[in-house]
PDB file of N, CA and C in Angstrom:
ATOM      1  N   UNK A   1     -58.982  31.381  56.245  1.00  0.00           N
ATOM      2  CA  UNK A   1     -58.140  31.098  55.089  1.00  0.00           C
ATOM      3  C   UNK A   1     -57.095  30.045  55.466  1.00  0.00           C
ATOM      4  N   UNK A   2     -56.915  29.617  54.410  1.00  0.00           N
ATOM      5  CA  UNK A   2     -55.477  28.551  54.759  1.00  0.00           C
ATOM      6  C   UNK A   2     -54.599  28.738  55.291  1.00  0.00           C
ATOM      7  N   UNK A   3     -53.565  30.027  54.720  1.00  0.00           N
ATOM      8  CA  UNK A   3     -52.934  30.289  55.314  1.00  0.00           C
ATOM      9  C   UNK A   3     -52.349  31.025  56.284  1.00  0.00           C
ATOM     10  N   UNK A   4     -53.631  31.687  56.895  1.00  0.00           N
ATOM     11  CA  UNK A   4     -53.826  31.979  58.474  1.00  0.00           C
ATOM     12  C   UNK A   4     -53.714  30.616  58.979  1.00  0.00           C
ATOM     13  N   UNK A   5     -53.815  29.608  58.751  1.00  0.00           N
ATOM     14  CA  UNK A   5     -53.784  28.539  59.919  1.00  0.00           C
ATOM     15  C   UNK A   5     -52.662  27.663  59.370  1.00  0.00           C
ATOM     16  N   UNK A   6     -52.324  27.386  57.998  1.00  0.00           N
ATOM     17  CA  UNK A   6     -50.361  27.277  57.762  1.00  0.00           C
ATOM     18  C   UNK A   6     -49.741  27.922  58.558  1.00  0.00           C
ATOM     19  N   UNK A   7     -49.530  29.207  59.171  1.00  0.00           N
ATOM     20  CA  UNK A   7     -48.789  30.018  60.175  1.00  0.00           C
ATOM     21  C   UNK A   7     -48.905  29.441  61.630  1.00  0.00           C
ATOM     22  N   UNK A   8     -50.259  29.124  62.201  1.00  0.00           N
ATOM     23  CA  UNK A   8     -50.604  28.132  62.968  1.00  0.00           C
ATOM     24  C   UNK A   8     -50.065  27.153  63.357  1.00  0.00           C
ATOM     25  N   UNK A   9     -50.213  26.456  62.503  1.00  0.00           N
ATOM     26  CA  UNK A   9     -49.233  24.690  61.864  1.00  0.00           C
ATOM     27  C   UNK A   9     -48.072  25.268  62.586  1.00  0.00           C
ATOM     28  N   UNK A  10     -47.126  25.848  61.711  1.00  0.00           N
ATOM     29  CA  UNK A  10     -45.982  26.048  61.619  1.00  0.00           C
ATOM     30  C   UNK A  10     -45.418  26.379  62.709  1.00  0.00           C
ATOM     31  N   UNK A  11     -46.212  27.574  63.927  1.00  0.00           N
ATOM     32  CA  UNK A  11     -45.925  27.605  65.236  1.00  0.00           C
ATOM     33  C   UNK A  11     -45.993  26.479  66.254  1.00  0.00           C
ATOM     34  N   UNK A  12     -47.085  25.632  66.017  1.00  0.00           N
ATOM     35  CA  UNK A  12     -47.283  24.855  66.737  1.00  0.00           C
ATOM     36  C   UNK A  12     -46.597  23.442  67.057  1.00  0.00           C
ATOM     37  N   UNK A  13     -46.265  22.947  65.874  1.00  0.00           N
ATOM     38  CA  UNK A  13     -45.793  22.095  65.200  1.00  0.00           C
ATOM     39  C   UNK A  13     -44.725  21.484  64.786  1.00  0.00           C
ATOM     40  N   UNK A  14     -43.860  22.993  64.003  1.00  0.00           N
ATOM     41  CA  UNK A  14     -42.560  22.693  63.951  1.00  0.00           C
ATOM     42  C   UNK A  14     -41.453  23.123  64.877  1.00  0.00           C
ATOM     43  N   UNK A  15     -42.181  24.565  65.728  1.00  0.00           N
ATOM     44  CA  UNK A  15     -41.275  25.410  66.117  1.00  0.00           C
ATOM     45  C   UNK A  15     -41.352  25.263  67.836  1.00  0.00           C
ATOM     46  N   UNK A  16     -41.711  23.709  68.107  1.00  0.00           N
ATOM     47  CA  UNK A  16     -42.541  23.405  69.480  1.00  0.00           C
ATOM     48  C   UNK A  16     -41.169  23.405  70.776  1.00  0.00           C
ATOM     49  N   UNK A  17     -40.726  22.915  70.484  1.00  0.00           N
ATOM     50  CA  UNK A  17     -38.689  22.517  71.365  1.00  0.00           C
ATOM     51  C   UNK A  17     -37.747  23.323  70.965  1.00  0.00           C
ATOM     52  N   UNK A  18     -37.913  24.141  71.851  1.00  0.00           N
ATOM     53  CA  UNK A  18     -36.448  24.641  71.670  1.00  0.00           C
ATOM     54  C   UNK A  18     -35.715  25.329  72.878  1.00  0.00           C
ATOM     55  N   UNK A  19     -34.876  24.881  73.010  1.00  0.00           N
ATOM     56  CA  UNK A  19     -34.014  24.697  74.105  1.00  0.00           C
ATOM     57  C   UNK A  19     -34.432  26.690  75.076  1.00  0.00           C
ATOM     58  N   UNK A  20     -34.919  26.035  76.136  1.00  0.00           N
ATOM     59  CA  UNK A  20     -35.057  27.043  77.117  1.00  0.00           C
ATOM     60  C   UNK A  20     -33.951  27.992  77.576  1.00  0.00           C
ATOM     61  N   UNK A  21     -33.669  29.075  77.887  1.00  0.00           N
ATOM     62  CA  UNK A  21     -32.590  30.071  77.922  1.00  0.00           C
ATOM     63  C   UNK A  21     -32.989  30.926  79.614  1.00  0.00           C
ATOM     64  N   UNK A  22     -32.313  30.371  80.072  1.00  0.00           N
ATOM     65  CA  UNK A  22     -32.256  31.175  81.587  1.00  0.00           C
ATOM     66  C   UNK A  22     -32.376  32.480  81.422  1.00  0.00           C
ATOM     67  N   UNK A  23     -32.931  33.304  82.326  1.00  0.00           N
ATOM     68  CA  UNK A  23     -33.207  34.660  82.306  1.00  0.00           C
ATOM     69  C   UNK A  23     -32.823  35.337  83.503  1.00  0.00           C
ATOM     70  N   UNK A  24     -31.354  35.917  83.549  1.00  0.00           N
ATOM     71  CA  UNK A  24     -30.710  35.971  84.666  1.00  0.00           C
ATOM     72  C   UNK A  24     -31.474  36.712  85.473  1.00  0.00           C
ATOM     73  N   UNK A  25     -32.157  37.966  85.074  1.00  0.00           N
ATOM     74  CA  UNK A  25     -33.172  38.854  86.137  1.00  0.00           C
ATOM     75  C   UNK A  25     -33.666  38.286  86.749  1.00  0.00           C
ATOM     76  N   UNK A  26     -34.790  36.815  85.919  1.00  0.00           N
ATOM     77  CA  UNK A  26     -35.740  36.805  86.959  1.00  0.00           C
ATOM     78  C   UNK A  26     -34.917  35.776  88.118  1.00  0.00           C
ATOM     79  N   UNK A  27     -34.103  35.045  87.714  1.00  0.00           N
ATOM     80  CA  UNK A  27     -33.000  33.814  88.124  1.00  0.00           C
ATOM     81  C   UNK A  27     -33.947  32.171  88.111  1.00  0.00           C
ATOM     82  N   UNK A  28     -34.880  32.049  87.179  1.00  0.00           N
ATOM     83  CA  UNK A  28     -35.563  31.341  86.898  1.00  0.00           C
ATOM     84  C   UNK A  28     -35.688  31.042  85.570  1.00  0.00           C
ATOM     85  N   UNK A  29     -35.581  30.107  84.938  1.00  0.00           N
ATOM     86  CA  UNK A  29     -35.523  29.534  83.265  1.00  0.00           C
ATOM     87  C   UNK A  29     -36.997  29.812  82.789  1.00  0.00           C
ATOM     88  N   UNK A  30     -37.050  30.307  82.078  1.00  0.00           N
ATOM     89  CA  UNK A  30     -38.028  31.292  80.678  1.00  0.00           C
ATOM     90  C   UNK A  30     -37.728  31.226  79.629  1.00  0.00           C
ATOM     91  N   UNK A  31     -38.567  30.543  78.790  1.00  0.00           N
ATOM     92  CA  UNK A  31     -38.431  30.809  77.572  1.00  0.00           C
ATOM     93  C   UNK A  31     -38.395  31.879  76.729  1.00  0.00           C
ATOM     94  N   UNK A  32     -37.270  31.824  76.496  1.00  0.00           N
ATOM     95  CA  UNK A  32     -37.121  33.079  75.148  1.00  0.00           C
ATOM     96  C   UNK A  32     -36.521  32.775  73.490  1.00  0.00           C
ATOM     97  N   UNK A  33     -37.153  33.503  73.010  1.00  0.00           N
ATOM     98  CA  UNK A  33     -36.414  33.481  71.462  1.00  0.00           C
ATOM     99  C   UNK A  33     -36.438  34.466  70.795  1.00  0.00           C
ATOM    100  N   UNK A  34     -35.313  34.786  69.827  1.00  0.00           N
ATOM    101  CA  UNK A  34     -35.511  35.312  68.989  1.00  0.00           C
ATOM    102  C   UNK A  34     -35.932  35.234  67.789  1.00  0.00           C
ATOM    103  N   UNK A  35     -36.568  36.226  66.949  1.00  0.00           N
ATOM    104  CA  UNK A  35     -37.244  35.856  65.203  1.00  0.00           C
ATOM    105  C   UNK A  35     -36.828  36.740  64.938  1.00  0.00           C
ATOM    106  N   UNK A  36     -36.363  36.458  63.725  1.00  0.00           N
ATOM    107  CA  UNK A  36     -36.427  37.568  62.979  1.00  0.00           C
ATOM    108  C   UNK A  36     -37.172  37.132  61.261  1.00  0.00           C
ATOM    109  N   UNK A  37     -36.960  38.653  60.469  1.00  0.00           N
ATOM    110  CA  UNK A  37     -38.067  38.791  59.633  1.00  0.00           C
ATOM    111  C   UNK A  37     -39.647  38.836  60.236  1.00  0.00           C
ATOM    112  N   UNK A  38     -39.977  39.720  60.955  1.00  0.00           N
ATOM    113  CA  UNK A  38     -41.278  39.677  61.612  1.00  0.00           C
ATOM    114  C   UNK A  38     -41.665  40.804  61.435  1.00  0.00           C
ATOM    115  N   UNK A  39     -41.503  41.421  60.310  1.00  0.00           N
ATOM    116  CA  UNK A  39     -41.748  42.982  59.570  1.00  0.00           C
ATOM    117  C   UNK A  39     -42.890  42.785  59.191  1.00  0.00           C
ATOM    118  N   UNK A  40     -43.690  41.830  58.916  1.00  0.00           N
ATOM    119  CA  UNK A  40     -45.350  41.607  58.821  1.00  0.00           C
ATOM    120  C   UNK A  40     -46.199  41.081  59.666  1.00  0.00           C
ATOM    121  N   UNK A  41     -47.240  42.077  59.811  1.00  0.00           N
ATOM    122  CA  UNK A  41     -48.361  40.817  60.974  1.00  0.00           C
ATOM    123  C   UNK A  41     -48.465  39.300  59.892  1.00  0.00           C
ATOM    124  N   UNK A  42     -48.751  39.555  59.051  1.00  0.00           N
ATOM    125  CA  UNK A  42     -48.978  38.296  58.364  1.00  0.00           C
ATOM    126  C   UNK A  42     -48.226  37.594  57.487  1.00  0.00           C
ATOM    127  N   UNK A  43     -47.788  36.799  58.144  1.00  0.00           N
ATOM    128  CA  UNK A  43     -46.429  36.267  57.579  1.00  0.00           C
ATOM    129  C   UNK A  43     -46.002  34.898  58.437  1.00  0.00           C
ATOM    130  N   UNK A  44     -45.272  33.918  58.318  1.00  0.00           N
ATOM    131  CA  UNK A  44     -44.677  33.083  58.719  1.00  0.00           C
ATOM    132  C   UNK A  44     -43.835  33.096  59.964  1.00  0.00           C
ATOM    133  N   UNK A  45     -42.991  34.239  60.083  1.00  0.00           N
ATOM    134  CA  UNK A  45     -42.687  34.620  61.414  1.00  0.00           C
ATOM    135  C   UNK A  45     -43.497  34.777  61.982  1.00  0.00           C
ATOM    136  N   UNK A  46     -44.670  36.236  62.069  1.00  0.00           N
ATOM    137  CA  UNK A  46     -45.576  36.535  62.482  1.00  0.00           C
ATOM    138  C   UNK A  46     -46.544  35.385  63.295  1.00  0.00           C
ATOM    139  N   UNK A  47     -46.585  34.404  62.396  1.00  0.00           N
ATOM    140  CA  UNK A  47     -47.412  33.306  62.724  1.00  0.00           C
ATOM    141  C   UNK A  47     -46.935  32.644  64.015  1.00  0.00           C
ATOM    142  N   UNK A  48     -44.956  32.018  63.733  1.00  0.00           N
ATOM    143  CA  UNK A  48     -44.521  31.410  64.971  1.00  0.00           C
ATOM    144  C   UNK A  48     -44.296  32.182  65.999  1.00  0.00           C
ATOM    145  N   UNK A  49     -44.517  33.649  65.850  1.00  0.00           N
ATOM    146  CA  UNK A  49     -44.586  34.679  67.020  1.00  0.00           C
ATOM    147  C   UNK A  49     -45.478  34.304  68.321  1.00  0.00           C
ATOM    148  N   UNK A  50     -46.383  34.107  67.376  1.00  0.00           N
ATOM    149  CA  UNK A  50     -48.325  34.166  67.900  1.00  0.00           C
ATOM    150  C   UNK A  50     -48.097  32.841  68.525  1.00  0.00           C
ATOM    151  N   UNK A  51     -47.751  31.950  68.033  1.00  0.00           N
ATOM    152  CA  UNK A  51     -47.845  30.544  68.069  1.00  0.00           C
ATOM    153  C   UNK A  51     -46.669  30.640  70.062  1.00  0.00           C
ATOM    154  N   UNK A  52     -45.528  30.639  69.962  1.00  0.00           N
ATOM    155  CA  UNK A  52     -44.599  30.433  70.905  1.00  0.00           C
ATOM    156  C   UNK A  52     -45.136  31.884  72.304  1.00  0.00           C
ATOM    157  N   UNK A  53     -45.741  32.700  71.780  1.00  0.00           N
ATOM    158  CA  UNK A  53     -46.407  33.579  73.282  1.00  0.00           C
ATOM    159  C   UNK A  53     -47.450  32.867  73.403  1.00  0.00           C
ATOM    160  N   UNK A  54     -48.199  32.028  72.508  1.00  0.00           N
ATOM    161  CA  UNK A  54     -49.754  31.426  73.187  1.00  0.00           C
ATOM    162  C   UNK A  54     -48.963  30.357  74.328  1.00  0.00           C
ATOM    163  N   UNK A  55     -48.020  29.535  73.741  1.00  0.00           N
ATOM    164  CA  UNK A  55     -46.865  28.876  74.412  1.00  0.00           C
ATOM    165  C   UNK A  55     -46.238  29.282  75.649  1.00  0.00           C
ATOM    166  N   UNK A  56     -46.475  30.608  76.013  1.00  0.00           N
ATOM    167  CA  UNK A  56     -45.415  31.019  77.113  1.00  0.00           C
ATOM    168  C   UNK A  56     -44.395  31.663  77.129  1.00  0.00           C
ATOM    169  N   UNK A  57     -44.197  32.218  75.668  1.00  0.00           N
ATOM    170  CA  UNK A  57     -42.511  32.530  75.229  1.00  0.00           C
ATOM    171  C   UNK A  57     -42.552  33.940  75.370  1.00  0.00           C
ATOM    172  N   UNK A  58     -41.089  34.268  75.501  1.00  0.00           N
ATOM    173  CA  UNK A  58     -41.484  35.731  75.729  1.00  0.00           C
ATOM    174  C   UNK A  58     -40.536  35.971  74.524  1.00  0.00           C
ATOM    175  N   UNK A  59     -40.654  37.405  73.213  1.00  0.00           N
ATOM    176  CA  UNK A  59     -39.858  37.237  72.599  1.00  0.00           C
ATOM    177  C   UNK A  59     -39.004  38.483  72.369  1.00  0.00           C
ATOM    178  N   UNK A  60     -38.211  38.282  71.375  1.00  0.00           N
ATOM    179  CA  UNK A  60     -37.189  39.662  70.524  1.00  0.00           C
ATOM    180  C   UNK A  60     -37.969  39.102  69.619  1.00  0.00           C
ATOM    181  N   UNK A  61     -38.252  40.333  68.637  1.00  0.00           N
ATOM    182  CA  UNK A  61     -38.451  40.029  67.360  1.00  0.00           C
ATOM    183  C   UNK A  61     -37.763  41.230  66.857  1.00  0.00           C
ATOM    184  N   UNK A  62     -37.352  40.458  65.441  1.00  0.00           N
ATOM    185  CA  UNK A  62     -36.202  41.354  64.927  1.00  0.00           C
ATOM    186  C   UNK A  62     -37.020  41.663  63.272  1.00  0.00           C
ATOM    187  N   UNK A  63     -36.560  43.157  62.913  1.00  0.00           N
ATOM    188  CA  UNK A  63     -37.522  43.552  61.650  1.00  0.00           C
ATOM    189  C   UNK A  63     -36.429  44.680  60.587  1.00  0.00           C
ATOM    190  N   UNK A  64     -36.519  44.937  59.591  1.00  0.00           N
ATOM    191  CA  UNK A  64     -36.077  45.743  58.886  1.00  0.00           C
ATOM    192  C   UNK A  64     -36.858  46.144  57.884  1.00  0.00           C
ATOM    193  N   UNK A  65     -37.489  47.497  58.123  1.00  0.00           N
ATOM    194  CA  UNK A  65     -38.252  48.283  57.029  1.00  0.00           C
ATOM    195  C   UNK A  65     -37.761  48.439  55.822  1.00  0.00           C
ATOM    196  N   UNK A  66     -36.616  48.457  55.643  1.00  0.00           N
ATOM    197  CA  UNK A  66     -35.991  48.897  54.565  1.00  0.00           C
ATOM    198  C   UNK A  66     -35.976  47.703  53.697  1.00  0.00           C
ATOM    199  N   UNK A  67     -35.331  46.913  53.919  1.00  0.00           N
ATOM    200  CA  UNK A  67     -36.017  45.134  53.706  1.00  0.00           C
ATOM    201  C   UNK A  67     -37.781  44.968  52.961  1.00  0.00           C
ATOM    202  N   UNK A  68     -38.151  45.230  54.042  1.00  0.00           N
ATOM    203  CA  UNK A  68     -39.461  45.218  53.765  1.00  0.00           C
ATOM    204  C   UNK A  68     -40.095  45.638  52.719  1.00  0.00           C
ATOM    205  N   UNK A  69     -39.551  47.424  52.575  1.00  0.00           N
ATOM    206  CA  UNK A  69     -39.935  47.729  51.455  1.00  0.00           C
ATOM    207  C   UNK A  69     -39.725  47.581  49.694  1.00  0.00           C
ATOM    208  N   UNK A  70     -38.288  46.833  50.054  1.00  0.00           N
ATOM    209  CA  UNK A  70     -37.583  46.606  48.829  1.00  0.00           C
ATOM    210  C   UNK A  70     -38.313  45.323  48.428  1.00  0.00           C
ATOM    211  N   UNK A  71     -38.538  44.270  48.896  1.00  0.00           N
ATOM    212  CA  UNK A  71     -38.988  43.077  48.263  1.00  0.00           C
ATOM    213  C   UNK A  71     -40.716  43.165  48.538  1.00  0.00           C
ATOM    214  N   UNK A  72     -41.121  44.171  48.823  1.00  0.00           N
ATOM    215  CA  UNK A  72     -42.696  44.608  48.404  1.00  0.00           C
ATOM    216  C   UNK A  72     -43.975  43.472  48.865  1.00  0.00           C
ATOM    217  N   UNK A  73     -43.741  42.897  49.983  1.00  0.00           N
ATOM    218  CA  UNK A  73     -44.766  41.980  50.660  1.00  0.00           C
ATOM    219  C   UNK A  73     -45.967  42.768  51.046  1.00  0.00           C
ATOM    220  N   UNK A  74     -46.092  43.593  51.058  1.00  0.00           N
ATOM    221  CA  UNK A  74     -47.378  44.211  51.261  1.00  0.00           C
ATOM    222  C   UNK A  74     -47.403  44.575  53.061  1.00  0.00           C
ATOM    223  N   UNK A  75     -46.255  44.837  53.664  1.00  0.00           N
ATOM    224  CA  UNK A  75     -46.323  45.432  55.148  1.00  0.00           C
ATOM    225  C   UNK A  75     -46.475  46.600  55.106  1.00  0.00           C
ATOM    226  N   UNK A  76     -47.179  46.944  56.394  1.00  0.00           N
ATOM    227  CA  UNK A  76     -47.642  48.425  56.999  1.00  0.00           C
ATOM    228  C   UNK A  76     -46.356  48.937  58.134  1.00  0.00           C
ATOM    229  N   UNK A  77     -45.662  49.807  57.635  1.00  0.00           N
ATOM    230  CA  UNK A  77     -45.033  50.389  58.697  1.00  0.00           C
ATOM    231  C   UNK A  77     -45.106  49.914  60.411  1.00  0.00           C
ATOM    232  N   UNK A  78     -46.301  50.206  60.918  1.00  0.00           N
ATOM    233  CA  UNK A  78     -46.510  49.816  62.114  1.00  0.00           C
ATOM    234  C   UNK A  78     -47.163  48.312  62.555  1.00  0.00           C
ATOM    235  N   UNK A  79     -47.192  47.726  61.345  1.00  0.00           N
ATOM    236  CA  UNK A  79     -47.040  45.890  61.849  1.00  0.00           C
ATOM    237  C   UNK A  79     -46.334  45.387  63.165  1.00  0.00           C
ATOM    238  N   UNK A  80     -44.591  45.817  63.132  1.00  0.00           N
ATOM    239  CA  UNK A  80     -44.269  44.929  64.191  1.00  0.00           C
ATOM    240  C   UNK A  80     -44.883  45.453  65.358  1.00  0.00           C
ATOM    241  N   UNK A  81     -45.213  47.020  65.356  1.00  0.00           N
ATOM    242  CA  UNK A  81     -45.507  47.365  66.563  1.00  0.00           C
ATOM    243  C   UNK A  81     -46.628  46.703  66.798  1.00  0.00           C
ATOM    244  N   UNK A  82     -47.990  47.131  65.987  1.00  0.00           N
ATOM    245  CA  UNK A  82     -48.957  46.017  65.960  1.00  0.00           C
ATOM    246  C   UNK A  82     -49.087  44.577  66.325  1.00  0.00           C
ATOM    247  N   UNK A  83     -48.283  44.177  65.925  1.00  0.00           N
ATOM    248  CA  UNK A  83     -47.868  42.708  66.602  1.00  0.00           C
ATOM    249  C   UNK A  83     -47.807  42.251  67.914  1.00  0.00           C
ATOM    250  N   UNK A  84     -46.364  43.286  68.172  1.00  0.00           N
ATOM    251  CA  UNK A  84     -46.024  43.163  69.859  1.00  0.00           C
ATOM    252  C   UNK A  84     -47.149  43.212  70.478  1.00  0.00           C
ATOM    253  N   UNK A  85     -47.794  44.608  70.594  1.00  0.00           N
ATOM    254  CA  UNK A  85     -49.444  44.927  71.069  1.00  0.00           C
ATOM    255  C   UNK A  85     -49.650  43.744  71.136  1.00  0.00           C
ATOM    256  N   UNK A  86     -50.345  43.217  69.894  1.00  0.00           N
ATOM    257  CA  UNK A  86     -51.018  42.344  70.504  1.00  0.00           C
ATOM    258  C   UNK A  86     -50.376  40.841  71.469  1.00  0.00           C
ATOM    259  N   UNK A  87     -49.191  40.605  70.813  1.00  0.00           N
ATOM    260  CA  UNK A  87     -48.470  39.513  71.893  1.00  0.00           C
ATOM    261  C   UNK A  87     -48.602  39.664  73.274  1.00  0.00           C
ATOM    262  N   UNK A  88     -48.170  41.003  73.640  1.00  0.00           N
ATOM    263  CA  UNK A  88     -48.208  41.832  74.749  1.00  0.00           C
ATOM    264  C   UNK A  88     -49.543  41.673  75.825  1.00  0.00           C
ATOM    265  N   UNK A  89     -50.349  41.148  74.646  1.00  0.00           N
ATOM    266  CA  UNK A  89     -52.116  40.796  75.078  1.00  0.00           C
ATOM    267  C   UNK A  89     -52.055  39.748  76.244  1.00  0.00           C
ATOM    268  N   UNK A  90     -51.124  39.116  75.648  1.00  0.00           N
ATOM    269  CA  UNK A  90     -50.901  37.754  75.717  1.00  0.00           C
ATOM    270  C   UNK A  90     -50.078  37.733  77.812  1.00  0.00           C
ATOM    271  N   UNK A  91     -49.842  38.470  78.228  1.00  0.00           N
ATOM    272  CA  UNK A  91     -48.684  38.858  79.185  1.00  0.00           C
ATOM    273  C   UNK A  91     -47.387  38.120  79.287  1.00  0.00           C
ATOM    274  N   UNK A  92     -47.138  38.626  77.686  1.00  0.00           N
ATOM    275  CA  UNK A  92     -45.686  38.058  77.332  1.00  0.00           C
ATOM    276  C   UNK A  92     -44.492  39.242  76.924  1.00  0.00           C
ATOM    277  N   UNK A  93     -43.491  39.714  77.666  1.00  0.00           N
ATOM    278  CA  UNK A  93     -42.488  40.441  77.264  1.00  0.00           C
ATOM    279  C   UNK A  93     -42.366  40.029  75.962  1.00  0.00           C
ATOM    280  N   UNK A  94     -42.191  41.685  75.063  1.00  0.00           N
ATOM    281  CA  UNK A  94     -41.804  41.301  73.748  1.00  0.00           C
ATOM    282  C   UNK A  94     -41.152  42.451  73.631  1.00  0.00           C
ATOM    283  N   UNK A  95     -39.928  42.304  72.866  1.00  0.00           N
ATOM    284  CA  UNK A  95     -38.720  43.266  72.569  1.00  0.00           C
ATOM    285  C   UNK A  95     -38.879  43.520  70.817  1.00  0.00           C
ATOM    286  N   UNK A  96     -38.742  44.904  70.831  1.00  0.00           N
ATOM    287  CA  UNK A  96     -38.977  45.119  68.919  1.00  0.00           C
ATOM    288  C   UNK A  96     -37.113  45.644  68.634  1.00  0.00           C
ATOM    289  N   UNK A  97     -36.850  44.747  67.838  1.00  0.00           N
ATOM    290  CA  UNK A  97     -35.697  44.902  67.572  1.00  0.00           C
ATOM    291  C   UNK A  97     -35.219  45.300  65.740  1.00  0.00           C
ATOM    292  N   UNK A  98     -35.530  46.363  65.615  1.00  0.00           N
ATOM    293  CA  UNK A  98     -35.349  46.952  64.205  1.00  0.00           C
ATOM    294  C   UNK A  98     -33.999  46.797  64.005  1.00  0.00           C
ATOM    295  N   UNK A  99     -33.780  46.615  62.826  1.00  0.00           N
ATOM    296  CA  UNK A  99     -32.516  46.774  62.258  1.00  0.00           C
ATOM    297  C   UNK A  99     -31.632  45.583  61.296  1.00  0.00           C
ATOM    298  N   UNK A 100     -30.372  46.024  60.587  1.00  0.00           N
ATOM    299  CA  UNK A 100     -30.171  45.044  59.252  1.00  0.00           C
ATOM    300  C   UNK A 100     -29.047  43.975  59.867  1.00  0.00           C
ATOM    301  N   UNK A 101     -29.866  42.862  60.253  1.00  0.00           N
ATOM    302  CA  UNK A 101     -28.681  41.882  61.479  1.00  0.00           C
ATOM    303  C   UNK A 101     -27.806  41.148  60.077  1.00  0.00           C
ATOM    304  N   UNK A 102     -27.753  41.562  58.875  1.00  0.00           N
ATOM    305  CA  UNK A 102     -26.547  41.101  58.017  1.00  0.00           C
ATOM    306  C   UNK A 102     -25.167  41.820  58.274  1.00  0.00           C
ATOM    307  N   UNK A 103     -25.899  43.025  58.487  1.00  0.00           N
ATOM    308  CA  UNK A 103     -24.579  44.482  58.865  1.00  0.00           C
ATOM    309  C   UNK A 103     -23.433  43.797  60.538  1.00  0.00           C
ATOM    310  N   UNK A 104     -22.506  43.441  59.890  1.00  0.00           N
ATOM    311  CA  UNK A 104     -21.505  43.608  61.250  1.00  0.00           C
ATOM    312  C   UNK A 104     -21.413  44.398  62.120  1.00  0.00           C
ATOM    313  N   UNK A 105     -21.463  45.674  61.810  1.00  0.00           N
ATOM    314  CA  UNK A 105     -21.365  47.013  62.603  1.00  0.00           C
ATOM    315  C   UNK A 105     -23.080  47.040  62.523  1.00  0.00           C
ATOM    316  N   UNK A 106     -23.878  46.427  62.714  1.00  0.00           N
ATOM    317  CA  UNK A 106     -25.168  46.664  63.435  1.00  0.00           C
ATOM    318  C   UNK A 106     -25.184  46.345  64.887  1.00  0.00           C
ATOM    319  N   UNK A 107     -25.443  47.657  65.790  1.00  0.00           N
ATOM    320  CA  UNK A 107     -25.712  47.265  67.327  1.00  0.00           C
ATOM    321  C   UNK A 107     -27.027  47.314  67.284  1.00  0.00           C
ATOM    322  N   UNK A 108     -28.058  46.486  68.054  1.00  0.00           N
ATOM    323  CA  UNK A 108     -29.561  46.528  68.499  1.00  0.00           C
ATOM    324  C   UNK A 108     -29.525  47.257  69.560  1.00  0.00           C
ATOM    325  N   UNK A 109     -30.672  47.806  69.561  1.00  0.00           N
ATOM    326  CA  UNK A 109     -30.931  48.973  70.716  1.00  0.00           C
ATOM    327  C   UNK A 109     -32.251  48.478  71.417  1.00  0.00           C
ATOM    328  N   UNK A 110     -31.597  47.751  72.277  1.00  0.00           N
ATOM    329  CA  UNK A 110     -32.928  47.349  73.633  1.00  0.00           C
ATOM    330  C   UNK A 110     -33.594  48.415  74.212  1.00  0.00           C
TER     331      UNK A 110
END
């Protein structure tokens, strides 16, 4: 379908540079990023997810069910986990980071 490979595009393409972030553990520079909205396997995030671990990236991805369910995209509960899995395929650290990052008093729980 098309836009299985628009998501493609979009990882590959637009989301290609972006400034590398040292990773004090390993004491070696690794790419990391964060996404958020990645509450669907299939979706636009989802896509530059796939796209930046085929890349090397290791990620956070950030999600809110509650979100999710209110504007009715058609996600499955266990998508992001689904996701990671499979990133994870990939032997790329991936962090699932639930929660409403509009909320001030939101802490993420690594």
């Amino acid at each position: 379908m098309l836009y299985e490979h628009f998501d493609t595009y979009i990882a590959r393409h637009v989301v290609t540079r972006v400034s590398r972030v040292p990773t004090s553990k390993l004491r070696i520079a690794m790419p990391n990023a964060l996404l958020t909205g990645v509450g669907r396997r299939r979706g636009i995030a989802a896509g530059i997810a796939a796209g930046l671990a085929a890349d090397g990236w290791d990620l956070a991805l950030s999600y809110w069910h509650t979100y999710d369910q209110r504007v009715g995209h058609g996600s499955e509960p266990d998508d992001p986990e689904r996701l990671a899995g499979e990133l994870r395929g990939q032997n790329r650290r991936i962090v699932l980071v639930p929660g409403d990052l509009e909320d001030p008093a939101y802490q993420p729980r690594w």
